[in-house]
PDB file of N, CA and C in Angstrom:
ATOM      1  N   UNK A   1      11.093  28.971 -24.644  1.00  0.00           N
ATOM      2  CA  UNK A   1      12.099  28.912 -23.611  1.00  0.00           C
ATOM      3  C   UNK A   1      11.475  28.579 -22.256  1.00  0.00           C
ATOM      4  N   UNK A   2      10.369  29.107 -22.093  1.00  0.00           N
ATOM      5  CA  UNK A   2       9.672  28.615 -20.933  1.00  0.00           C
ATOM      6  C   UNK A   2       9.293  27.502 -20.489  1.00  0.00           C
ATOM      7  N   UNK A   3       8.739  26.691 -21.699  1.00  0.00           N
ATOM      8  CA  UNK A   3       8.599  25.372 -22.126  1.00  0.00           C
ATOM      9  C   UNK A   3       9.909  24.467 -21.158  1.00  0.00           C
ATOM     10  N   UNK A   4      11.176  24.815 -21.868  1.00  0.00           N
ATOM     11  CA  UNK A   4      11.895  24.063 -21.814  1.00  0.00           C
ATOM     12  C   UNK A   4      12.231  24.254 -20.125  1.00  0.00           C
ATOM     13  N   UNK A   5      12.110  25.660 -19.329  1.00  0.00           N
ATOM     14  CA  UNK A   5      12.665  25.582 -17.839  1.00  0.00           C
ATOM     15  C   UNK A   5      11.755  24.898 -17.076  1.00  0.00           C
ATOM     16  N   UNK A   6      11.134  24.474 -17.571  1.00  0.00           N
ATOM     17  CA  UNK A   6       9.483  24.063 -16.640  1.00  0.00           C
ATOM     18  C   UNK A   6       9.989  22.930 -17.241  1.00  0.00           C
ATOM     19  N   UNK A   7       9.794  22.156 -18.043  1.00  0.00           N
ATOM     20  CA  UNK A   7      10.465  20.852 -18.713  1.00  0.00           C
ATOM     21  C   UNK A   7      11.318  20.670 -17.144  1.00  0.00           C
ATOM     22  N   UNK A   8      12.814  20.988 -17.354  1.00  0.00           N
ATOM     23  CA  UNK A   8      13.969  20.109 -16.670  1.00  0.00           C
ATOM     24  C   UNK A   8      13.671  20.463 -15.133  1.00  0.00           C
ATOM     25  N   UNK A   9      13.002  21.654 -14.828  1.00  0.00           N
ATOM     26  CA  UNK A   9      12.525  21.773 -13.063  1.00  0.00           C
ATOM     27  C   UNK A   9      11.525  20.875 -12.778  1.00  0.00           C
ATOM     28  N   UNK A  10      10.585  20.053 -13.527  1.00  0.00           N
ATOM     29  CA  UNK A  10       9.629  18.786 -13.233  1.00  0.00           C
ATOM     30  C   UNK A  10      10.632  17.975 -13.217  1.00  0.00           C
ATOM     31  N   UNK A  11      11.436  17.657 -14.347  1.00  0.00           N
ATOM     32  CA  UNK A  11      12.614  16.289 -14.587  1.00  0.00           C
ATOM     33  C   UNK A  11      13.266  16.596 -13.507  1.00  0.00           C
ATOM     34  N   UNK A  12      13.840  17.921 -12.334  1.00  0.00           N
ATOM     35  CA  UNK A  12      14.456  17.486 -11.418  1.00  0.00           C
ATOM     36  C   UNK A  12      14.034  17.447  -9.927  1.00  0.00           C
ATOM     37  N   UNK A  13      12.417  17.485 -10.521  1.00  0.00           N
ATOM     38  CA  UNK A  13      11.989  17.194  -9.136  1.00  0.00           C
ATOM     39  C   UNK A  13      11.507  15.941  -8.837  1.00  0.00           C
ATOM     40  N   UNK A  14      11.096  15.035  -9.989  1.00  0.00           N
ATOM     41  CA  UNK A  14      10.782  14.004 -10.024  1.00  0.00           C
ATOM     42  C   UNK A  14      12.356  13.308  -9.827  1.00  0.00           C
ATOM     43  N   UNK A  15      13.314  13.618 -10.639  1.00  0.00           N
ATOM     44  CA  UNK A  15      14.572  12.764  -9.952  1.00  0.00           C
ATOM     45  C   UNK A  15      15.042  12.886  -8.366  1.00  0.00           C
ATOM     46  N   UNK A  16      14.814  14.137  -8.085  1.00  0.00           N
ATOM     47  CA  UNK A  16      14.595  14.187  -6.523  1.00  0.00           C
ATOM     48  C   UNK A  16      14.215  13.388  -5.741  1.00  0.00           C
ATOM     49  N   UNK A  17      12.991  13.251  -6.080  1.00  0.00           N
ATOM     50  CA  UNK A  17      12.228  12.102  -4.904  1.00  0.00           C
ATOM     51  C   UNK A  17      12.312  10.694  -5.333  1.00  0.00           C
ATOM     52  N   UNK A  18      12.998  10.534  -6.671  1.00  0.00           N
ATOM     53  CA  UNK A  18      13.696   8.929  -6.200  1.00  0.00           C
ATOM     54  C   UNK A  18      14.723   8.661  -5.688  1.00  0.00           C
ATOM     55  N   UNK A  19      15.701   9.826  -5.428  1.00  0.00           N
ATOM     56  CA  UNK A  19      16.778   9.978  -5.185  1.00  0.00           C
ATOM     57  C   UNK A  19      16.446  10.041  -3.724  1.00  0.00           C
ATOM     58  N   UNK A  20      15.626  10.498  -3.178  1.00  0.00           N
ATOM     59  CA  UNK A  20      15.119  10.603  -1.533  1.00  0.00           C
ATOM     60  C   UNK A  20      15.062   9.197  -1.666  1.00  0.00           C
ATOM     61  N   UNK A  21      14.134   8.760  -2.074  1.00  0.00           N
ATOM     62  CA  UNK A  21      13.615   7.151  -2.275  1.00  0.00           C
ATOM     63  C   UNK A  21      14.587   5.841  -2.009  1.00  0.00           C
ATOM     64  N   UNK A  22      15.882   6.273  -2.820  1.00  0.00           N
ATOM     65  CA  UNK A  22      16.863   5.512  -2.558  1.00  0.00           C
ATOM     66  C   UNK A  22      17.360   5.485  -1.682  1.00  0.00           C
ATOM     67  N   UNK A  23      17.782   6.933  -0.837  1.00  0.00           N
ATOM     68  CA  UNK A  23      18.517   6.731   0.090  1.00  0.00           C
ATOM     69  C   UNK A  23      17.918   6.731   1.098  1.00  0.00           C
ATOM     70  N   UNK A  24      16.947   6.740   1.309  1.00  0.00           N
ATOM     71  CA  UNK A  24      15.752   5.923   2.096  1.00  0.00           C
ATOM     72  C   UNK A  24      16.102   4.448   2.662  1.00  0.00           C
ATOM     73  N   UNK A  25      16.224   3.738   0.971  1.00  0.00           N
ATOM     74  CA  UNK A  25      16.365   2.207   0.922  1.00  0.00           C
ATOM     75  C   UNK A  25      17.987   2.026   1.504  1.00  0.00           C
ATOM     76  N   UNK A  26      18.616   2.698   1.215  1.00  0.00           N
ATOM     77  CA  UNK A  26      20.159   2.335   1.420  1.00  0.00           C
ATOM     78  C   UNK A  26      20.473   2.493   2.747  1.00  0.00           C
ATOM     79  N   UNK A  27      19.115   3.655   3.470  1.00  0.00           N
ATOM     80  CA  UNK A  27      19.492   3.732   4.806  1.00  0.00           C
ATOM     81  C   UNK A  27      19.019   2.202   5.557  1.00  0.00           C
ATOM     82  N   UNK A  28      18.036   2.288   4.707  1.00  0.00           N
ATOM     83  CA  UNK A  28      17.516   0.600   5.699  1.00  0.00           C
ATOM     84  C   UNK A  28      18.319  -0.420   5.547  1.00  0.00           C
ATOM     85  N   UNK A  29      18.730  -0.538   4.157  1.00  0.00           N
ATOM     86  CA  UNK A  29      19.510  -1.797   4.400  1.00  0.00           C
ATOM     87  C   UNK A  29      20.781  -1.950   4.912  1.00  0.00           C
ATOM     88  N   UNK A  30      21.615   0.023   5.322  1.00  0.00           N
ATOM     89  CA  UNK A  30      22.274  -0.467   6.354  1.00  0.00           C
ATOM     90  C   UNK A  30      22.165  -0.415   7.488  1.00  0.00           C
ATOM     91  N   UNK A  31      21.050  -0.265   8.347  1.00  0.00           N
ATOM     92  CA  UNK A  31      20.121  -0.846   8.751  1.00  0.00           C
ATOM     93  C   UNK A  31      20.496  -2.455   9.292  1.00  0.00           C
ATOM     94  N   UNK A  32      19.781  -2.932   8.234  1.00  0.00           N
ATOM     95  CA  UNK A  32      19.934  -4.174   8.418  1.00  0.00           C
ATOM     96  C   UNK A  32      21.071  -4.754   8.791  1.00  0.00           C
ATOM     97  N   UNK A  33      21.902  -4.086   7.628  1.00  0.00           N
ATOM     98  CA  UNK A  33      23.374  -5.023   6.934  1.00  0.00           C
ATOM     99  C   UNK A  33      23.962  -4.421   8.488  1.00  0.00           C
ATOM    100  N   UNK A  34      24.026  -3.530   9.599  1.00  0.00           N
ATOM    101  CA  UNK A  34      24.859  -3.701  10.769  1.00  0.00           C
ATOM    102  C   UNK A  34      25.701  -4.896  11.398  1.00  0.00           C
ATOM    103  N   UNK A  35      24.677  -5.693  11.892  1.00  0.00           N
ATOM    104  CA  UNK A  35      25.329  -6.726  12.968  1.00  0.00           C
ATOM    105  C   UNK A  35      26.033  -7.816  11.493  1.00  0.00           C
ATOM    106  N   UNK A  36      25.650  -7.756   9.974  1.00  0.00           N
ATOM    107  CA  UNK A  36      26.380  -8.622   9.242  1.00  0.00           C
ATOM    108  C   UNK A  36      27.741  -8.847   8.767  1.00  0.00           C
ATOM    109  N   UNK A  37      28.214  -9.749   8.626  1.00  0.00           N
ATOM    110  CA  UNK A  37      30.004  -9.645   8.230  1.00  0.00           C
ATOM    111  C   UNK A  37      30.122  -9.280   6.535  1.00  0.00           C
ATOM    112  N   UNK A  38      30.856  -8.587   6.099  1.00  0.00           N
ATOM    113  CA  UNK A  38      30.767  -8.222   4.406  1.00  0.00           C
ATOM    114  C   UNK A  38      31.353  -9.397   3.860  1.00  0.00           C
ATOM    115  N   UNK A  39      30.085 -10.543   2.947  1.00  0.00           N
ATOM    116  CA  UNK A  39      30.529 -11.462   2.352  1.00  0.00           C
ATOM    117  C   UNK A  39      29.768 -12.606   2.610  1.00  0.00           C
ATOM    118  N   UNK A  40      29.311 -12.204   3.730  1.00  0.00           N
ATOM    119  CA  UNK A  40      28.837 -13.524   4.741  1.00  0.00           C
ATOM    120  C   UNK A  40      27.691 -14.219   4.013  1.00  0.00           C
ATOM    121  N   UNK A  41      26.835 -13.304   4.006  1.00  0.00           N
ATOM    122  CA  UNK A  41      25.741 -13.612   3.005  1.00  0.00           C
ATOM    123  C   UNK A  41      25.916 -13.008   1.625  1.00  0.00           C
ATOM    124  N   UNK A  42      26.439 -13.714   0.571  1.00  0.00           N
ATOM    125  CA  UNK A  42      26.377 -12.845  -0.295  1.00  0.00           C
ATOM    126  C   UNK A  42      25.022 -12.598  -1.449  1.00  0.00           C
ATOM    127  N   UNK A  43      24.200 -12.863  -1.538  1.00  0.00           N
ATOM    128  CA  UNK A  43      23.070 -12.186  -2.258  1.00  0.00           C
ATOM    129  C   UNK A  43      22.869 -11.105  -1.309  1.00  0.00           C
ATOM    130  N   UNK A  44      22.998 -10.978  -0.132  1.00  0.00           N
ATOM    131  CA  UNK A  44      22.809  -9.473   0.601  1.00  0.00           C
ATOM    132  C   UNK A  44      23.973  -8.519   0.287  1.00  0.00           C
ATOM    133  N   UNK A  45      24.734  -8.980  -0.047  1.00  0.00           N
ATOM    134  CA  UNK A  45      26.054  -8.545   0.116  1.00  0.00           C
ATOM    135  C   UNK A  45      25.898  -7.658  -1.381  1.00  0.00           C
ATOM    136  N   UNK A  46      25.284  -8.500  -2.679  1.00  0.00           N
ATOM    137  CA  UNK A  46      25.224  -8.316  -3.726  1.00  0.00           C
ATOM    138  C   UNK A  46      24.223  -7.243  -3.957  1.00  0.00           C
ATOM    139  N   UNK A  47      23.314  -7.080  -3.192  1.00  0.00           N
ATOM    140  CA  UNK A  47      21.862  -6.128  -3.465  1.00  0.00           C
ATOM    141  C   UNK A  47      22.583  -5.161  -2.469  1.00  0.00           C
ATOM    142  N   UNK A  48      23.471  -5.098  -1.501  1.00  0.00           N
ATOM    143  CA  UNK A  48      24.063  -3.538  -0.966  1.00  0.00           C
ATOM    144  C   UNK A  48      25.025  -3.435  -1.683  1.00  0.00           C
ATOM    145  N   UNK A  49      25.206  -4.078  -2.753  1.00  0.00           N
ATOM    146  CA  UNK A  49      26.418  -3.072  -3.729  1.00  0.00           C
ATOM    147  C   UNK A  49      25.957  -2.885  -5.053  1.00  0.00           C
ATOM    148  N   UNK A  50      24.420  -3.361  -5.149  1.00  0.00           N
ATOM    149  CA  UNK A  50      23.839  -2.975  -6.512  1.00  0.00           C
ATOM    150  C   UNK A  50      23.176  -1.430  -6.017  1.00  0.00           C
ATOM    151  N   UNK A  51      22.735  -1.602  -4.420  1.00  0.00           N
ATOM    152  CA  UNK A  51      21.826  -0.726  -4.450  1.00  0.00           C
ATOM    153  C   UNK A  51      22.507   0.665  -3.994  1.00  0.00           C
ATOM    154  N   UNK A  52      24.095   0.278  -3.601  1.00  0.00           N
ATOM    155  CA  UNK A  52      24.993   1.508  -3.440  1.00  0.00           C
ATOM    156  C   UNK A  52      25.184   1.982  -4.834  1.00  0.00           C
ATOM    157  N   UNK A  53      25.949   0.999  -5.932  1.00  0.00           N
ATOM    158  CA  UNK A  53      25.623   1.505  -7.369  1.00  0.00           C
ATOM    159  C   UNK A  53      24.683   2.491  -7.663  1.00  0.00           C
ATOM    160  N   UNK A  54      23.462   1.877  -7.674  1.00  0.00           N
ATOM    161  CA  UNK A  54      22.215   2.565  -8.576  1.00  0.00           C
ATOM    162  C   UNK A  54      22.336   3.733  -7.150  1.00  0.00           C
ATOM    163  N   UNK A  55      22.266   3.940  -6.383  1.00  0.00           N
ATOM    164  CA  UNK A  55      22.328   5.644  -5.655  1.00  0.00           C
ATOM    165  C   UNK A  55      23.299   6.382  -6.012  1.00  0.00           C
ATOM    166  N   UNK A  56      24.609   5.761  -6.432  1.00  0.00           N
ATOM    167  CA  UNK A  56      25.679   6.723  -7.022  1.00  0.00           C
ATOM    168  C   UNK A  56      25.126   7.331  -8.634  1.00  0.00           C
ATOM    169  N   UNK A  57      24.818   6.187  -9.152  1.00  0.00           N
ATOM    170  CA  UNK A  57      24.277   6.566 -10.251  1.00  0.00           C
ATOM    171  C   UNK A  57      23.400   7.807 -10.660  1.00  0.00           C
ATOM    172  N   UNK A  58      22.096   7.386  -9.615  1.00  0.00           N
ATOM    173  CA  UNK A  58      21.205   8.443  -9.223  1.00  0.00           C
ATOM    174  C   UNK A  58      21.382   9.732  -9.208  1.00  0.00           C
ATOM    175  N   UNK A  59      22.364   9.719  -8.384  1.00  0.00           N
ATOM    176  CA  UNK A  59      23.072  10.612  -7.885  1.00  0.00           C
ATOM    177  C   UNK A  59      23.679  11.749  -8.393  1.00  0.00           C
ATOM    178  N   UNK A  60      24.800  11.450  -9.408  1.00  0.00           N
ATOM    179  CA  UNK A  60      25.245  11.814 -10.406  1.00  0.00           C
ATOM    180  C   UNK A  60      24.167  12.454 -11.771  1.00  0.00           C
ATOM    181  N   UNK A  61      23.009  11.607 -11.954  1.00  0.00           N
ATOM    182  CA  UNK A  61      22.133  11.986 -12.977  1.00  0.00           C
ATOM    183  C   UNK A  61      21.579  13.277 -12.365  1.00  0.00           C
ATOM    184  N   UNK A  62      21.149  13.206 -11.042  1.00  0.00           N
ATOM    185  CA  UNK A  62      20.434  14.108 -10.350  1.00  0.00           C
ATOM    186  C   UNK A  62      21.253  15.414 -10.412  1.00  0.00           C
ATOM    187  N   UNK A  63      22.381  15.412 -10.419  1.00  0.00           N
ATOM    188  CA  UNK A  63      23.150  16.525 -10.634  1.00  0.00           C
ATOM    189  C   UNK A  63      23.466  17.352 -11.898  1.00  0.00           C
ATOM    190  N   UNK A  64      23.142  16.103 -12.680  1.00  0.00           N
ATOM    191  CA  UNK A  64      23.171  17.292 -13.571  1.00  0.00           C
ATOM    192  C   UNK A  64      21.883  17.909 -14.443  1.00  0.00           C
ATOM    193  N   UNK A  65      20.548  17.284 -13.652  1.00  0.00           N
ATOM    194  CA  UNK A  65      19.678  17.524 -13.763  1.00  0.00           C
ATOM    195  C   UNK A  65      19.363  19.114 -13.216  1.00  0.00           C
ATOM    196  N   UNK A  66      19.825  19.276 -11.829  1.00  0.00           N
ATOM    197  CA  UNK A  66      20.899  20.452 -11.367  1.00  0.00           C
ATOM    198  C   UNK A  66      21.491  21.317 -12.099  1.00  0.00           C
ATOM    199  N   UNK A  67      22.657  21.210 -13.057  1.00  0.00           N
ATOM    200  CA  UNK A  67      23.147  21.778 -13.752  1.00  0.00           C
ATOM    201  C   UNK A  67      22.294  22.103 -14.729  1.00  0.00           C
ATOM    202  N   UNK A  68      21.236  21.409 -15.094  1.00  0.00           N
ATOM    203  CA  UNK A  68      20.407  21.585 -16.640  1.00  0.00           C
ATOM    204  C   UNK A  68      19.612  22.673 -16.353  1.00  0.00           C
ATOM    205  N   UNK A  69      18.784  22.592 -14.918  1.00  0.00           N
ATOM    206  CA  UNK A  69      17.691  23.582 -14.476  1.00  0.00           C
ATOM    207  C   UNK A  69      18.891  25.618 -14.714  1.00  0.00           C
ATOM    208  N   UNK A  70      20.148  25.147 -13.685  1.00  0.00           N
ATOM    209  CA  UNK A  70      20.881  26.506 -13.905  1.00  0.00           C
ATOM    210  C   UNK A  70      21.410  26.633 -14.957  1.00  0.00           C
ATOM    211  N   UNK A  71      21.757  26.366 -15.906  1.00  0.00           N
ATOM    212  CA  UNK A  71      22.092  26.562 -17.240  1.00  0.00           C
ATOM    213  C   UNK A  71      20.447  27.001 -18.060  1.00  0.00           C
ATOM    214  N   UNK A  72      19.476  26.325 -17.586  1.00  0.00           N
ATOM    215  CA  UNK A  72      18.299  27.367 -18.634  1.00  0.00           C
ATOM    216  C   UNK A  72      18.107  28.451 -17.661  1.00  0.00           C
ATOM    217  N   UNK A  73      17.848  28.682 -16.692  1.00  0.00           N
ATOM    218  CA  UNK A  73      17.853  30.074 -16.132  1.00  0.00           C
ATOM    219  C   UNK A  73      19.288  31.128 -16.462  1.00  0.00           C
ATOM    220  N   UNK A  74      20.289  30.217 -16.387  1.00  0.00           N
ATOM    221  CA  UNK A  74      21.654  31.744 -16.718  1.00  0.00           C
ATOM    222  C   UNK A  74      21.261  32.432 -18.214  1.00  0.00           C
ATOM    223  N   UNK A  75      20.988  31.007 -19.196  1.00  0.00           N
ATOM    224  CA  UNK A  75      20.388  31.536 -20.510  1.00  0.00           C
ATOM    225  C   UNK A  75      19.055  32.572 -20.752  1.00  0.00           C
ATOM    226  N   UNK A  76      18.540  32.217 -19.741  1.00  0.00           N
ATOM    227  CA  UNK A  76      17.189  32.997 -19.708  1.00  0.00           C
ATOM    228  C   UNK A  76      17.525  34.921 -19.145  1.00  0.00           C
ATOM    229  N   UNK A  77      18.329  34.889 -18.245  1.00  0.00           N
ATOM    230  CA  UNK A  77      18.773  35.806 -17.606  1.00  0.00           C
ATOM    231  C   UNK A  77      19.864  36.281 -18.324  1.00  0.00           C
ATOM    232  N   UNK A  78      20.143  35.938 -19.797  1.00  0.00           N
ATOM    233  CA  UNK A  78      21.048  36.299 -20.368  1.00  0.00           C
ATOM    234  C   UNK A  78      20.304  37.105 -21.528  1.00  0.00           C
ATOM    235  N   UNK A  79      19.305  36.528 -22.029  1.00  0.00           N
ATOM    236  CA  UNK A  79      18.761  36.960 -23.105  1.00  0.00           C
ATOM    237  C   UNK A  79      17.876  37.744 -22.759  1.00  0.00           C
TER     238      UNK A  79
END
């Protein structure tokens, strides 16, 4: 059992800091994307809505990476 809480608290610390990572990137590119019109350029246009995607995505995984860490501790604190 120990195994496994140490398991998903590495898996959510490592999803952590890509998840920092991203929104890192998403801050820069809006950033960038400010003074631009939505459309104007679209390969920019296309990489701030892939890279809003993949942070929602992130995002979502990261959470329940979240949920995985408190679900082996309630179990642990149960047994």
């Amino acid at each position: 059992m120990s195994e496994e809480a140490g398991s998903a608290r590495q898996k959510l610390h490592a999803h952590a800091l890509v998840e920092f990572l991203l929104i890192a990137a998403l801050a820069v590119y809006l950033m960038l994307a400010r003074g631009q019109v939505v459309g104007d350029d679209l390969a920019f246009t296309v990489v701030g809505a892939g890279l809003m995607a993949l942070v929602t995505y992130w995002t979502l995984n990261t959470l329940r990476d979240v949920l995985e860490v408190v679900a082996v501790r309630a179990h642990r604190l149960k047994h």
